[in-house]
N, C-alpha and C. Protein backbone atom coordinates (compact mmCIF):
# COMPACT_ATOMS: atom_id res chain seq x y z
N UNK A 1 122.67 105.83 102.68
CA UNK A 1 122.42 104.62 101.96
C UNK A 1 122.78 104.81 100.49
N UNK A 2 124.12 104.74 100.26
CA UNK A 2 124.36 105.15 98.97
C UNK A 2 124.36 103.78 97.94
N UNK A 3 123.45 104.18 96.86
CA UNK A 3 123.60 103.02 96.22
C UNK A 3 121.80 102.45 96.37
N UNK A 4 121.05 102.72 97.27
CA UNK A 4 119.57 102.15 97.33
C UNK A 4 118.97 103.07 96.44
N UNK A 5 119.37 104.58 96.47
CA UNK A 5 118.36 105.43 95.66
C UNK A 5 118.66 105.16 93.67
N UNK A 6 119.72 104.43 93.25
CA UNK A 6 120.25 104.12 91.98
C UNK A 6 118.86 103.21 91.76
N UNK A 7 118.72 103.37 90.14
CA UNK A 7 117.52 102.28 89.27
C UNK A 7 116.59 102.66 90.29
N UNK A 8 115.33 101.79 89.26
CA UNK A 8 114.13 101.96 89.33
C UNK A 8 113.38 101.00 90.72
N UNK A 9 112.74 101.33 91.55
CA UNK A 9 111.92 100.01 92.73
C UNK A 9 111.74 98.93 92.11
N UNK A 10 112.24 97.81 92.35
CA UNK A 10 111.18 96.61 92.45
C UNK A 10 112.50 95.82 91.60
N UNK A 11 113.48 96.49 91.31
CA UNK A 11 114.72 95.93 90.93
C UNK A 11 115.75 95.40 91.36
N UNK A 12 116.26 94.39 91.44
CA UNK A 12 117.76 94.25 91.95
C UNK A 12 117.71 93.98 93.83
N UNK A 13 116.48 93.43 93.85
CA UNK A 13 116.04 93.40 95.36
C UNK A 13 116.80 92.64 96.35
N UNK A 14 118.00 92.21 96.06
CA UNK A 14 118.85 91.50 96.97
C UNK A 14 119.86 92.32 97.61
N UNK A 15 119.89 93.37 96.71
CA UNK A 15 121.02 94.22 97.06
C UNK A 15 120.44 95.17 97.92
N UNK A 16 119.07 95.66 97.31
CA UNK A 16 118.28 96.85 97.94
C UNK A 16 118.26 96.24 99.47
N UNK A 17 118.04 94.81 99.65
CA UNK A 17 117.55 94.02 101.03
C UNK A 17 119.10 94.43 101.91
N UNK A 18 119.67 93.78 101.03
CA UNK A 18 121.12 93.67 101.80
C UNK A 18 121.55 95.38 102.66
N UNK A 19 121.51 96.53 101.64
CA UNK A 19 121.38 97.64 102.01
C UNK A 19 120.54 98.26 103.38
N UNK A 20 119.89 97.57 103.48
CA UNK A 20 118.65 98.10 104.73
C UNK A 20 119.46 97.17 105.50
N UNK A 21 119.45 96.19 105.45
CA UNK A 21 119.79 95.35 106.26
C UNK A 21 120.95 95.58 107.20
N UNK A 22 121.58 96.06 106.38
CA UNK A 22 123.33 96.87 107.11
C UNK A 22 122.95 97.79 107.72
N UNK A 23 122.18 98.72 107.27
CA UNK A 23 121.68 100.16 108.11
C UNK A 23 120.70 99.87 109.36
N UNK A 24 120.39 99.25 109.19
CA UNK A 24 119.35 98.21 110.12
C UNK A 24 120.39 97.63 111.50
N UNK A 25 121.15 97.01 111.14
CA UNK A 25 122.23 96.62 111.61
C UNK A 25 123.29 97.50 112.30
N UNK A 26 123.30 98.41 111.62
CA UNK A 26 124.20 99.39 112.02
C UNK A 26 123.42 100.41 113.28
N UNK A 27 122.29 100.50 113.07
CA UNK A 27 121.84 101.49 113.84
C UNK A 27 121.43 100.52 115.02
N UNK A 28 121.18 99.23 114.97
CA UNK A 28 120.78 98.55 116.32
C UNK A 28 122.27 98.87 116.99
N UNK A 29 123.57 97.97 116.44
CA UNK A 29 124.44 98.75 117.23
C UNK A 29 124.86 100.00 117.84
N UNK A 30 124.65 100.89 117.37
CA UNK A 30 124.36 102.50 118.23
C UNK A 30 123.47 102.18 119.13
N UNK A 31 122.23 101.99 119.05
CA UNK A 31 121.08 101.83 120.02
C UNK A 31 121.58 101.15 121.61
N UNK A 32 122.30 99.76 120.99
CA UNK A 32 122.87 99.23 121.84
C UNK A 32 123.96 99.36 122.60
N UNK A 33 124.87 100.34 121.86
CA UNK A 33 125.73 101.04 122.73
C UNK A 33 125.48 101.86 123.63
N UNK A 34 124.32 102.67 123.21
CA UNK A 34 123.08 103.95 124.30
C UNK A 34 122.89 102.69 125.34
N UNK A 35 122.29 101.68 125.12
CA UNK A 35 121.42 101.15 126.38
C UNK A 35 122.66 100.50 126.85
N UNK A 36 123.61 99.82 126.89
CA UNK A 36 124.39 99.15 127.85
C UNK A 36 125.22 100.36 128.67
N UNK A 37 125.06 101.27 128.01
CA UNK A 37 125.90 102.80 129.21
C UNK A 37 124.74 103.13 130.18
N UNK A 38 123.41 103.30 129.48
CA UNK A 38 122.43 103.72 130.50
C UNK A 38 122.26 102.76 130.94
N UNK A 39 121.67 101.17 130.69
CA UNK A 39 121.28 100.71 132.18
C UNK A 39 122.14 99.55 132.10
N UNK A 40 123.58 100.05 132.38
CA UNK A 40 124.67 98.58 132.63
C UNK A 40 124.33 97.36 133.21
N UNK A 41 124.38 96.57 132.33
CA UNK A 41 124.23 95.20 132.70
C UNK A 41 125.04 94.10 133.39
N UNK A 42 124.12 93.50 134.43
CA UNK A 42 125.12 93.04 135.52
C UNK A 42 126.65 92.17 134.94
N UNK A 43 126.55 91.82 133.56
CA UNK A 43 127.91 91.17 133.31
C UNK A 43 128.00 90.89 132.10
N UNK A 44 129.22 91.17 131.60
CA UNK A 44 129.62 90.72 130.18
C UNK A 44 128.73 90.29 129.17
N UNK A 45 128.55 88.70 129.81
CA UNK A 45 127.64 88.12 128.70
C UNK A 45 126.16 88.77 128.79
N UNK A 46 125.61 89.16 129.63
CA UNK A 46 124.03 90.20 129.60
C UNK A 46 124.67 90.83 128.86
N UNK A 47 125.42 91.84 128.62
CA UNK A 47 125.64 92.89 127.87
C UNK A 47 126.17 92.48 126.20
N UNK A 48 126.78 91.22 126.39
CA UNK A 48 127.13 90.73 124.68
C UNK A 48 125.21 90.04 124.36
N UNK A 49 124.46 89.29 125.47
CA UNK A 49 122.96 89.10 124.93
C UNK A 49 122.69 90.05 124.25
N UNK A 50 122.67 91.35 125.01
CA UNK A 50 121.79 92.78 125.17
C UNK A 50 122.08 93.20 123.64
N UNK A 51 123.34 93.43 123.47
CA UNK A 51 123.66 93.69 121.84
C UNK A 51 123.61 92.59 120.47
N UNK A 52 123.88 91.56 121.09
CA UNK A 52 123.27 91.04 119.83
C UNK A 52 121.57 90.59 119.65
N UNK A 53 121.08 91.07 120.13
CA UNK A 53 119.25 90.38 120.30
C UNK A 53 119.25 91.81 119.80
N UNK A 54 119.49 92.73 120.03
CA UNK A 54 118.92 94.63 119.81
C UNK A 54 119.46 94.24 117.97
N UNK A 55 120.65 94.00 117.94
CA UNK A 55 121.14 94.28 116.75
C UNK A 55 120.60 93.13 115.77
N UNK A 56 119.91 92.17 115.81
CA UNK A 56 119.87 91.07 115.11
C UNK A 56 117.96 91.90 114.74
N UNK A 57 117.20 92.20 116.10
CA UNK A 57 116.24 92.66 115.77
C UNK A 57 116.24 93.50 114.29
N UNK A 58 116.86 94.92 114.99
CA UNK A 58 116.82 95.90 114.05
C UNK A 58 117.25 95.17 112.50
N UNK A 59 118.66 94.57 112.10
CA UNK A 59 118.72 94.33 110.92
C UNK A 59 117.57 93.28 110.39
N UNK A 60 116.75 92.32 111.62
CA UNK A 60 115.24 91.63 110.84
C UNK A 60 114.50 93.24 110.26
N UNK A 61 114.48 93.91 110.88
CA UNK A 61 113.74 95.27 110.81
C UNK A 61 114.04 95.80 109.33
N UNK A 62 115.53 96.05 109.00
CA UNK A 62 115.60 96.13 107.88
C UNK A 62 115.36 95.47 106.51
N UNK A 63 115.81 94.16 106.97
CA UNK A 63 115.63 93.30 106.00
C UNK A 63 114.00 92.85 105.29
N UNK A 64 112.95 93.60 106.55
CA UNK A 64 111.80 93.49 106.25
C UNK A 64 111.29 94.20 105.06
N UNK A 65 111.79 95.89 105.52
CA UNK A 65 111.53 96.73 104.74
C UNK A 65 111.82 96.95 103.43
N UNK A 66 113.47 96.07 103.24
CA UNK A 66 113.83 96.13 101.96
C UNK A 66 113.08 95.49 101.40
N UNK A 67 112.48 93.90 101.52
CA UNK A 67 112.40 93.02 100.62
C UNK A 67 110.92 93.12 100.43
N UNK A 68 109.84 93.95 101.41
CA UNK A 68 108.08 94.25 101.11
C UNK A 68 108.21 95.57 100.24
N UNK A 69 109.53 96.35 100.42
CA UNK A 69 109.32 97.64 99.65
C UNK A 69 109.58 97.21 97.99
N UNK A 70 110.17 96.22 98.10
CA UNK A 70 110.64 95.49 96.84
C UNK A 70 109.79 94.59 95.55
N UNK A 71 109.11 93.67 96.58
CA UNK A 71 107.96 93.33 96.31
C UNK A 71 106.87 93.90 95.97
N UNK A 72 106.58 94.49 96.58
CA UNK A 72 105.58 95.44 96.39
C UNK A 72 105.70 96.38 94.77
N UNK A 73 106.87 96.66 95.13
CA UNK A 73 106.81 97.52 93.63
C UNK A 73 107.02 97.09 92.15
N UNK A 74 107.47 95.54 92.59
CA UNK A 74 107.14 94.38 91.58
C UNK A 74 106.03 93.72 91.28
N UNK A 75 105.56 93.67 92.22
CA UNK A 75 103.46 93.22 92.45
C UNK A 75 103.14 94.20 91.57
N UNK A 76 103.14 95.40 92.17
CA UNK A 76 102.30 96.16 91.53
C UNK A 76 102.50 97.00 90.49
N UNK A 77 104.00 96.72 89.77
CA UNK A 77 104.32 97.51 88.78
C UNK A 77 104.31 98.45 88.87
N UNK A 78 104.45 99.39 90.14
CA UNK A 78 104.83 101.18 90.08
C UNK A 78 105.91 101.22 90.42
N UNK A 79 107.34 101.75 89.52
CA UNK A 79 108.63 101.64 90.63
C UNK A 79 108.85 103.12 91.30
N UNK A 80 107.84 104.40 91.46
CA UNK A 80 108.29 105.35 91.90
C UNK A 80 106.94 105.67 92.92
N UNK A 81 105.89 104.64 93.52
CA UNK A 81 105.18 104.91 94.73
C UNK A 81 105.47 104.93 95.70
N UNK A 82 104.95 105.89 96.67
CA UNK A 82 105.42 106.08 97.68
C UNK A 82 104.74 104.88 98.73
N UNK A 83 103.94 104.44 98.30
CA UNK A 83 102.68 103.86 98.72
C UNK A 83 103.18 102.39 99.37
N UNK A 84 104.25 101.79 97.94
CA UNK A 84 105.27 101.04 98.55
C UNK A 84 105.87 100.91 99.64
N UNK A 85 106.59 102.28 99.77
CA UNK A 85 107.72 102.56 101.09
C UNK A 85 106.38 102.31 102.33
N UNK A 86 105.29 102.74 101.91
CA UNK A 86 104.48 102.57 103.38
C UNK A 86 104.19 101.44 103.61
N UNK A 87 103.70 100.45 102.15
CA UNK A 87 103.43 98.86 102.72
C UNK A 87 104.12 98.84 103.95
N UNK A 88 106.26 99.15 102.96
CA UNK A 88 107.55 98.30 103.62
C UNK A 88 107.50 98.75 105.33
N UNK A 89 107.02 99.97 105.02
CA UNK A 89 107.60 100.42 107.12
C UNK A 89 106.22 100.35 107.28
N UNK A 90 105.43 99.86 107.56
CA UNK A 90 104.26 99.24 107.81
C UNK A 90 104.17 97.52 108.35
N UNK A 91 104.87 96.80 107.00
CA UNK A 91 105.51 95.64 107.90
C UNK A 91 106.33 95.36 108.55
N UNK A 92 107.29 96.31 108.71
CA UNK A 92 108.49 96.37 109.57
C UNK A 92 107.82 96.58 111.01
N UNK A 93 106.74 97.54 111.02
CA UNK A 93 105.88 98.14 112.38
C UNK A 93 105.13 96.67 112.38
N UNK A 94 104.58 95.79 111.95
CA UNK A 94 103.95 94.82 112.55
C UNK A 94 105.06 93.79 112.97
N UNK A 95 106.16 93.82 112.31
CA UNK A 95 107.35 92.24 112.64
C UNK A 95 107.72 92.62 114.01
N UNK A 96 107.71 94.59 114.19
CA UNK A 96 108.31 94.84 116.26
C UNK A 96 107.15 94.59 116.76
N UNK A 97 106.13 94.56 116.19
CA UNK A 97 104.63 94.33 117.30
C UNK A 97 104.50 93.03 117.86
N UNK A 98 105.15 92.03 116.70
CA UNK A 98 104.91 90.89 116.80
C UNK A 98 106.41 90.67 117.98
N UNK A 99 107.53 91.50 117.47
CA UNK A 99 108.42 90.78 118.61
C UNK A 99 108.11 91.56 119.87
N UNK A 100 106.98 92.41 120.36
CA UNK A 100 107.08 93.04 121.96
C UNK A 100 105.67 92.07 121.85
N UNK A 101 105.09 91.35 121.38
CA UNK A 101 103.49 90.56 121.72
C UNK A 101 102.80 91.80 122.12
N UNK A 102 102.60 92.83 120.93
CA UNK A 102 101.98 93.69 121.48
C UNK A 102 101.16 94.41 120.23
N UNK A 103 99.53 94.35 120.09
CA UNK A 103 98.96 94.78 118.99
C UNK A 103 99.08 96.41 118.87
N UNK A 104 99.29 97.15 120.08
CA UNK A 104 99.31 98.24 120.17
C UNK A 104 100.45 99.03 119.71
N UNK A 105 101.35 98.19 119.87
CA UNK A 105 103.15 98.57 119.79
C UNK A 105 103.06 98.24 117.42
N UNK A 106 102.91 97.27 117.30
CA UNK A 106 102.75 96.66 115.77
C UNK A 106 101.65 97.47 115.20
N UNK A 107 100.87 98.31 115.82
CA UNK A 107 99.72 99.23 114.74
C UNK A 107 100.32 100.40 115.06
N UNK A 108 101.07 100.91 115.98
CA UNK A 108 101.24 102.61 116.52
C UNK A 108 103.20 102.54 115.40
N UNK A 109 103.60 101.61 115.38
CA UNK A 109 104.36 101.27 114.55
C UNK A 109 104.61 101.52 113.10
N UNK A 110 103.37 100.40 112.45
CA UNK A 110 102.92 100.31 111.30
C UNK A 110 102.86 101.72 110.55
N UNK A 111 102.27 102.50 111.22
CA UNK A 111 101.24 103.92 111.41
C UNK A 111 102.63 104.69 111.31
N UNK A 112 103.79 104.64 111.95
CA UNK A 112 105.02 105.39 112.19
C UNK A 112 105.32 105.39 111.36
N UNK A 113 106.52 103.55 111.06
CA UNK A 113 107.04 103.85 110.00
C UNK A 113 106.81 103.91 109.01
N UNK A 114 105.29 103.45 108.25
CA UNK A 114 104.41 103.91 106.90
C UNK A 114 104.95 105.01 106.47
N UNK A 115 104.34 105.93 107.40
CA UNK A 115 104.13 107.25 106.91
C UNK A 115 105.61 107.89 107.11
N UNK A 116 106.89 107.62 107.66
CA UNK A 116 107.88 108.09 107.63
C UNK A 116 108.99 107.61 106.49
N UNK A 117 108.48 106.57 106.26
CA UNK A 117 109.14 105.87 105.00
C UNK A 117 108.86 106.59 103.73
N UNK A 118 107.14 106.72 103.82
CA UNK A 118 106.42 107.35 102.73
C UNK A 118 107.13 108.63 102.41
N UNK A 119 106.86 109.33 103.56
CA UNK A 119 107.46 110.84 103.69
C UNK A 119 108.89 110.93 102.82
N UNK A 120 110.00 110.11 102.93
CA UNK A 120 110.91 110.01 103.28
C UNK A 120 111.22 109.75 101.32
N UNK A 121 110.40 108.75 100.96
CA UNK A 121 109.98 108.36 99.17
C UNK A 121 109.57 109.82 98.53
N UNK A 122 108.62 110.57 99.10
CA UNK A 122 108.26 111.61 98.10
C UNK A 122 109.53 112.44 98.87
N UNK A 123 110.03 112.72 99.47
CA UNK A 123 111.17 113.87 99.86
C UNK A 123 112.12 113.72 99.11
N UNK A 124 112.45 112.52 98.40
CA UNK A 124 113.86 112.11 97.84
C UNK A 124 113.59 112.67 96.19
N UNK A 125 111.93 112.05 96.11
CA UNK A 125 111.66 112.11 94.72
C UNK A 125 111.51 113.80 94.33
N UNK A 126 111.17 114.51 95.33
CA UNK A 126 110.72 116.02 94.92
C UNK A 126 112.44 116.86 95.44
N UNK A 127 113.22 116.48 95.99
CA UNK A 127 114.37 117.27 96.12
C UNK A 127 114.05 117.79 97.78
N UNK A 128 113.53 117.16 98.24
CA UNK A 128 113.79 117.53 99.87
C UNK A 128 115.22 117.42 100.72
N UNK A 129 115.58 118.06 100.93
CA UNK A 129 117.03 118.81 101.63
C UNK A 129 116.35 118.95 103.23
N UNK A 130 117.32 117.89 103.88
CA UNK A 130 117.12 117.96 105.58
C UNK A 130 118.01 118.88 106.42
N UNK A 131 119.16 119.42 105.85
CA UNK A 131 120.17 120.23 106.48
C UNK A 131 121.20 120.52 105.12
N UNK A 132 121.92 121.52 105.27
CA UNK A 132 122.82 122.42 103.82
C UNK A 132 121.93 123.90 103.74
N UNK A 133 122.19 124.27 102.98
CA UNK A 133 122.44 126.18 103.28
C UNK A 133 120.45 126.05 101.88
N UNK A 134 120.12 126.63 102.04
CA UNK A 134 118.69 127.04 101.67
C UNK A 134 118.95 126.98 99.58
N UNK A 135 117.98 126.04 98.88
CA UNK A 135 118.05 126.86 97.44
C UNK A 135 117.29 127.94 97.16
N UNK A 136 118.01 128.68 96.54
CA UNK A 136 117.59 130.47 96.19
C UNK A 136 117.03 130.30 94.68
């Protein structure tokens, strides 16, 4: 996501939205390429449904996260909380709860991506490295 970690939170929130939104987008299509190989769908148009309902989800998914992580850090005037990123994947985990009609799926969610978003805010901010050779 090059280009979301530039300036301060709570800034420029159309772009930050737009950004998730593509990645959001982008990754429902992968998803959806996995599920129409594993459980092939009896025909064309099931399989053009299948990908655009997966992919339209996920980029709502993104577009959630950008624009509560955004808000949020404009509400509340902190642009470097992590606390934010958890609102944002917190409401992103209630918008899939709400699309499976399922309170269990929207809190075990919430609970996910909170805290992986969160994680994900202080890792960037402290120099967390996911793969590359070790600093000495």
């Amino acid at each position: 996501m090059a280009g979301y970690w530039d300036g301060p939170e709570g800034e420029d929130c159309a772009r930050r939205t737009w950004l998730t939104t593509r990645v959001g987008a982008a990754a429902g299509l992968v998803g959806t390429a996995y599920r129409i190989v594993l459980l092939q769908p009896s025909s064309a148009l099931a399989a053009l449904q299948m990908a655009a309902s997966d992919s339209v989800t996920m980029a709502t998914l993104g577009a959630v996260f950008g624009v509560t992580t955004c808000l949020s850090a404009q509400i509340r005037e902190e642009t470097e909380s992590p606390l934010d990123y958890f609102i944002g994947g917190c409401a992103t985990g209630a918008v899939l709860g709400a699309r499976a009609h399922s309170y269990m799926t929207g809190t075990t969610a919430c609970l996910g991506f909170g805290i992986t978003a969160a994680l994900m805010k202080i890792g960037n901010k402290e120099g967390w490295r996911l793969a590359g050779p070790p600093k000495l």
